[in-house]
Protein backbone atom coordinates (compact mmCIF):
# COMPACT_ATOMS: atom_id res chain seq x y z
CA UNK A 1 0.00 0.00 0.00
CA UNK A 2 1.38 3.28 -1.04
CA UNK A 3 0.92 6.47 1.28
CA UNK A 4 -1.45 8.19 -0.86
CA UNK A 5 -3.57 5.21 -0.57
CA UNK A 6 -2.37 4.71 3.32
CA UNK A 7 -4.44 8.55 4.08
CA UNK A 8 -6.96 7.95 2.01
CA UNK A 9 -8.11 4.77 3.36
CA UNK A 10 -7.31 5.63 6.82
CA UNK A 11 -10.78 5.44 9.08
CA UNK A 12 -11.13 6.00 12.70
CA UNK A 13 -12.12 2.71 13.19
CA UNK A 14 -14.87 1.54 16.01
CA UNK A 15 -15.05 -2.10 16.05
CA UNK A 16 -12.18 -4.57 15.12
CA UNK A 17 -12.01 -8.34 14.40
CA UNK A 18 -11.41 -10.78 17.10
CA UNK A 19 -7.33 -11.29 15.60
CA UNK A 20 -3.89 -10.78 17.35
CA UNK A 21 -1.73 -8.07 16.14
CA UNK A 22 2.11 -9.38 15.46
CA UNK A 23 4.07 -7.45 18.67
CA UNK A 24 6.73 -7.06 16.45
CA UNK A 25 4.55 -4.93 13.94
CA UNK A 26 3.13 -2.99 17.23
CA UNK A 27 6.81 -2.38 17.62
CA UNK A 28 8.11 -0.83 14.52
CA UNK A 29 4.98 1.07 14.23
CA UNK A 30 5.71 2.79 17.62
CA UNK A 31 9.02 3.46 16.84
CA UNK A 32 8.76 4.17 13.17
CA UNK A 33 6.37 6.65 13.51
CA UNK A 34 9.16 8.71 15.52
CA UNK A 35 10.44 9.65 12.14
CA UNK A 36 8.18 12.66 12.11
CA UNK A 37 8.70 16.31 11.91
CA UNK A 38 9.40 17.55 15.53
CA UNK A 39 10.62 21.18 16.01
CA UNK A 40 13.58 20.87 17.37
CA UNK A 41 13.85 17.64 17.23
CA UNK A 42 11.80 17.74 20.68
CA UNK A 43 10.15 14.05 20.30
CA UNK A 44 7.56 15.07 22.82
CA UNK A 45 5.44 12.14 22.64
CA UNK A 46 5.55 9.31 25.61
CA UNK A 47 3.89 6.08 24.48
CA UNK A 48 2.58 3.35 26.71
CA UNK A 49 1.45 -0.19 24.78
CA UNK A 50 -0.70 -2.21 26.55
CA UNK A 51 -1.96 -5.56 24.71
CA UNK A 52 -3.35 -9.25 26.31
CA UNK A 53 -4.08 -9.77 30.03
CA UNK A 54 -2.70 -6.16 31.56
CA UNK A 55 -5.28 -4.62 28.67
CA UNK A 56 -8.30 -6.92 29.64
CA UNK A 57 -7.11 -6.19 33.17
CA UNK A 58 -7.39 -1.88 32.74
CA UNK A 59 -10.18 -2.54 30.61
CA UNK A 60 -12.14 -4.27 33.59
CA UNK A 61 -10.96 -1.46 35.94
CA UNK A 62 -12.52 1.46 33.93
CA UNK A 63 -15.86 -0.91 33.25
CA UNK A 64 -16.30 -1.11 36.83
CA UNK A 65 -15.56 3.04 37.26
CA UNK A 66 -18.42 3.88 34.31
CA UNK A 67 -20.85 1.49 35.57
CA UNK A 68 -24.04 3.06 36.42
CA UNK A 69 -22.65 6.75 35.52
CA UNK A 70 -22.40 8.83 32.43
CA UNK A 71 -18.04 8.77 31.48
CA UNK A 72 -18.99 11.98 29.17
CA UNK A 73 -19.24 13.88 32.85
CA UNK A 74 -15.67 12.54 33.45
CA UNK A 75 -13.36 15.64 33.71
CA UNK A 76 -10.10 15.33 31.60
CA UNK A 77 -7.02 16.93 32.10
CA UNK A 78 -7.54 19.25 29.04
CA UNK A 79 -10.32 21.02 27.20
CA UNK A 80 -10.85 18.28 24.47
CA UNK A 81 -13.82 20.44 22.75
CA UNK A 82 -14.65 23.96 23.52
CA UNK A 83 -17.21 25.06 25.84
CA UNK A 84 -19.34 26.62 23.13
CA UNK A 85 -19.09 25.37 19.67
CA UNK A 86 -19.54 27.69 16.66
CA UNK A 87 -19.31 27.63 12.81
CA UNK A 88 -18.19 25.96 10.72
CA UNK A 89 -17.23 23.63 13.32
CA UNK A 90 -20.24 23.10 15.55
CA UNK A 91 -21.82 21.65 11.98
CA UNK A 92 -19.66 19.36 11.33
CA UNK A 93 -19.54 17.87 14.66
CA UNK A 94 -22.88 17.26 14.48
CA UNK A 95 -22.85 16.01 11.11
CA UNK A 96 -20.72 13.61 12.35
CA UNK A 97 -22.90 11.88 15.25
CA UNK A 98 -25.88 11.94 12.49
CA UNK A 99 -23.53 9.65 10.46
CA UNK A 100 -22.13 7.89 13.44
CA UNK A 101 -25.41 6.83 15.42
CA UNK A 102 -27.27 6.85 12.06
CA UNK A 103 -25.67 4.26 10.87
CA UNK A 104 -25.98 2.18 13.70
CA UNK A 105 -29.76 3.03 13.85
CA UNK A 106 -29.41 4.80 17.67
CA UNK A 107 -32.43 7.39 17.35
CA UNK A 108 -31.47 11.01 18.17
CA UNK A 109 -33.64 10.77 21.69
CA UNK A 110 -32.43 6.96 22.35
CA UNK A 111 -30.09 8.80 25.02
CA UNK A 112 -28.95 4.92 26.76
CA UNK A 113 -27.91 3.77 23.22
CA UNK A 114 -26.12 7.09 22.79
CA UNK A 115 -24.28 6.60 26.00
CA UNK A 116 -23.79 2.63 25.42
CA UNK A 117 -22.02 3.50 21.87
CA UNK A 118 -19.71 5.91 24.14
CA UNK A 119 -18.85 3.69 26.17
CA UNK A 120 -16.80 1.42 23.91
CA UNK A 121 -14.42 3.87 23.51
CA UNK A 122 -13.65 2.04 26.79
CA UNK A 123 -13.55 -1.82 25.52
CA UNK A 124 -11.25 0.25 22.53
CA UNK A 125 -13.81 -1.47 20.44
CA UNK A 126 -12.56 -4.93 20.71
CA UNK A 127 -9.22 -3.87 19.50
CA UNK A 128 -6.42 -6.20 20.29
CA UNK A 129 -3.94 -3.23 21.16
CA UNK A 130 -4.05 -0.27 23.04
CA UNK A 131 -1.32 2.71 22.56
CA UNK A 132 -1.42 5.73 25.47
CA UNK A 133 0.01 8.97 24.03
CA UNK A 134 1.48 11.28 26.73
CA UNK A 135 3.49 14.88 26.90
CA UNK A 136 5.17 16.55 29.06
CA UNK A 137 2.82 18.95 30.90
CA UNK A 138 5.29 22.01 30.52
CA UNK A 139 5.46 21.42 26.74
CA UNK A 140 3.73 24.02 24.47
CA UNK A 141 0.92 24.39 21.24
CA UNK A 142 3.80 23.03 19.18
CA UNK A 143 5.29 20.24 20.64
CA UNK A 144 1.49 19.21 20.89
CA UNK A 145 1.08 19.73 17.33
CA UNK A 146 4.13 17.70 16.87
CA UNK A 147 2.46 15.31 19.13
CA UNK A 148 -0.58 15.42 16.30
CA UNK A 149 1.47 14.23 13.81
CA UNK A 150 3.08 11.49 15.62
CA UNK A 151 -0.80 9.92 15.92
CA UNK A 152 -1.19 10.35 12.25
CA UNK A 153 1.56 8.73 11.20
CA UNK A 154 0.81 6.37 13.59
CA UNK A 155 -2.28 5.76 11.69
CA UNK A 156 -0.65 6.07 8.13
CA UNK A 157 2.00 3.35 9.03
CA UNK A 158 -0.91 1.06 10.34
CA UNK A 159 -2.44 1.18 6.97
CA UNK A 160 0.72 -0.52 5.34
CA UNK A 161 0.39 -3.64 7.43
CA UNK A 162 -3.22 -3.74 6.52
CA UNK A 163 -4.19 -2.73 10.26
CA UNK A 164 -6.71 0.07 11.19
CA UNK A 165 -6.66 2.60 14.06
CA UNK A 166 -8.88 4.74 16.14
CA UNK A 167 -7.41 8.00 17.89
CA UNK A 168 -10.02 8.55 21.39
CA UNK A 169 -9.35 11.12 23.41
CA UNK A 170 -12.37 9.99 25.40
CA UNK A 171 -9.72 7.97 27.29
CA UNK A 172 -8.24 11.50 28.90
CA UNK A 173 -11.10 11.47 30.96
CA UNK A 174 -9.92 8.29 32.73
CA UNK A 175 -6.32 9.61 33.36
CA UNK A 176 -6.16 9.27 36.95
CA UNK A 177 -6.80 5.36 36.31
CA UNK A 178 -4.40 5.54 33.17
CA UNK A 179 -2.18 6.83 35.16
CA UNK A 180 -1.93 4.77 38.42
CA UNK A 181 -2.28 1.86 35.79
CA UNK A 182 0.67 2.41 33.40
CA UNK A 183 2.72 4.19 36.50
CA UNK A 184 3.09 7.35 34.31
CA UNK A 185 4.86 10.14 35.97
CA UNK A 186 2.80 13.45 37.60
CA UNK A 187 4.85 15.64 34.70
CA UNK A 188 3.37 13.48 31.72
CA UNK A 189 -0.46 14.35 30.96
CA UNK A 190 -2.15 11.62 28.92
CA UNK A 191 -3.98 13.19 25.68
CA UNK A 192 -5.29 10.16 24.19
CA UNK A 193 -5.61 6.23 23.40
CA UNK A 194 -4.63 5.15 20.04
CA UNK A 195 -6.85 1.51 19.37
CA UNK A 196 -4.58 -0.67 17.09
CA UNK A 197 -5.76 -3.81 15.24
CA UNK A 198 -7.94 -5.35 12.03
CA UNK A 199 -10.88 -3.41 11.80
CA UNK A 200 -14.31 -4.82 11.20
CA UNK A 201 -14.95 -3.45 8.04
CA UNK A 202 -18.55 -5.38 7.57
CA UNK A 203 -19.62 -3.55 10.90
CA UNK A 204 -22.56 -0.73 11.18
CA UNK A 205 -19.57 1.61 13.08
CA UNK A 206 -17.36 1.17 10.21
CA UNK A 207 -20.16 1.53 7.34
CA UNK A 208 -19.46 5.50 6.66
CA UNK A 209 -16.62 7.49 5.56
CA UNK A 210 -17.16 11.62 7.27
CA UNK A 211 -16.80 13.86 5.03
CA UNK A 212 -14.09 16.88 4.09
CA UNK A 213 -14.90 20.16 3.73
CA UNK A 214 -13.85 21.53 -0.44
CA UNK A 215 -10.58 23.09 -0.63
CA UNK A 216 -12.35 26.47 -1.11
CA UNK A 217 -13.49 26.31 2.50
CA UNK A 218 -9.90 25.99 3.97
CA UNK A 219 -6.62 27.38 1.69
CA UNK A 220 -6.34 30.06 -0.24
CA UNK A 221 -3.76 30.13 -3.12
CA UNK A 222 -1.36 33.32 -3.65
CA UNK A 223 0.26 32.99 -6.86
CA UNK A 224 -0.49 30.11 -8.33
CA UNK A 225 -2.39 31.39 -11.52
């Protein structure tokens, strides 16, 4: 698979197939996606890799914390939306949860299937591998977009071994268990979980491709005529 058809094909991905993931291939992606830009060559990103019985084990730990209670209430240890959402983006957001819970039939007032679809952001959606991605808390807007890219090319390299991937940052909201978990240091602040294995392509969640805004809506070209 070449790159261009690496981004294009790249999905985040919310329910994978019941299949290992080669730890060797969960190790070269980690480390090849290091090769990134980073501004001075900062390499701000921590990674923890959880995968078999410690996984099922954190997984059964934050089942037992959401049980009976609404994680979306969860406070995270960064604004992971704005408090007030406006144009263009507000749109799209919701845009996206029409496509989302349309596709799995969840009605827009079915507010327990809402929350149950949430909620497997927590079971990583039956993925076989589970990446935390940290930074140093004294670290600034770009070391965290470097941070960004290091995800994506997370995702990119994936691709190539025929894997899929789902960025959540739904899993900042459990940091304090994350963190006690993994052992990660009070400096590091955990941004989000990176879900690693074969998606489920044949699945409702993985039926839909969201949409781009048109080139119009987001460059303008200065001397190119």
């Amino acid at each position: 698979m070449d790159v261009f058809e690496a981004i294009d094909s790249r999905i985040a991905c919310r329910w994978f197939l019941d299949k290992p993931v080669d730890p060797k291939i969960v190790r070269a992606l980690i480390e090849r996606a290091a090769r990134v830009a980073s501004g001075g060559n900062l390499q701000p990103w921590q990674v923890y890799a959880l995968t078999g019985a410690p996984l099922a084990a954190l997984k059964a730990q934050v089942a037992a914390h959401i049980a009976g209670h609404d994680p979306r209430h969860d406070e995270a240890e960064y604004p992971i939306y704005p408090k007030s959402m406006w144009e263009p983006y507000k749109s799209r957001r919701e845009e996206h949860g029409v496509q989302l819970y349309g596709a799995l039939n969840v009605a827009r007032d079915d507010h327990e299937g809402r929350l149950a679809q949430y909620k497997r952001n927590f079971e990583f959606f039956n993925a076989p591998v589970a990446l935390f991605i940290a930074i140093d808390r004294k670290l600034g807007p770009g070391q965290w977009a470097d941070l960004g890219g290091y995800i994506h090319a997370l995702a990119f390299l994936a691709r190539g071994h025929g894997l899929d991937t789902c960025p959540q940052e739904s899993w900042a909201r459990m940091h304090r268990i994350v963190r006690t978990f993994v052992n990660m240091p009070p400096e590091q602040m955990l941004f989000c979980a990176v879900a690693i294995g074969y998606g489920d392509h044949s699945h409702a969640a993985n039926a839909f491709r969201s949409p781009r805004a048109p080139l119009a809506d987001f460059c303008r070209f200065i001397g190119f005529d």
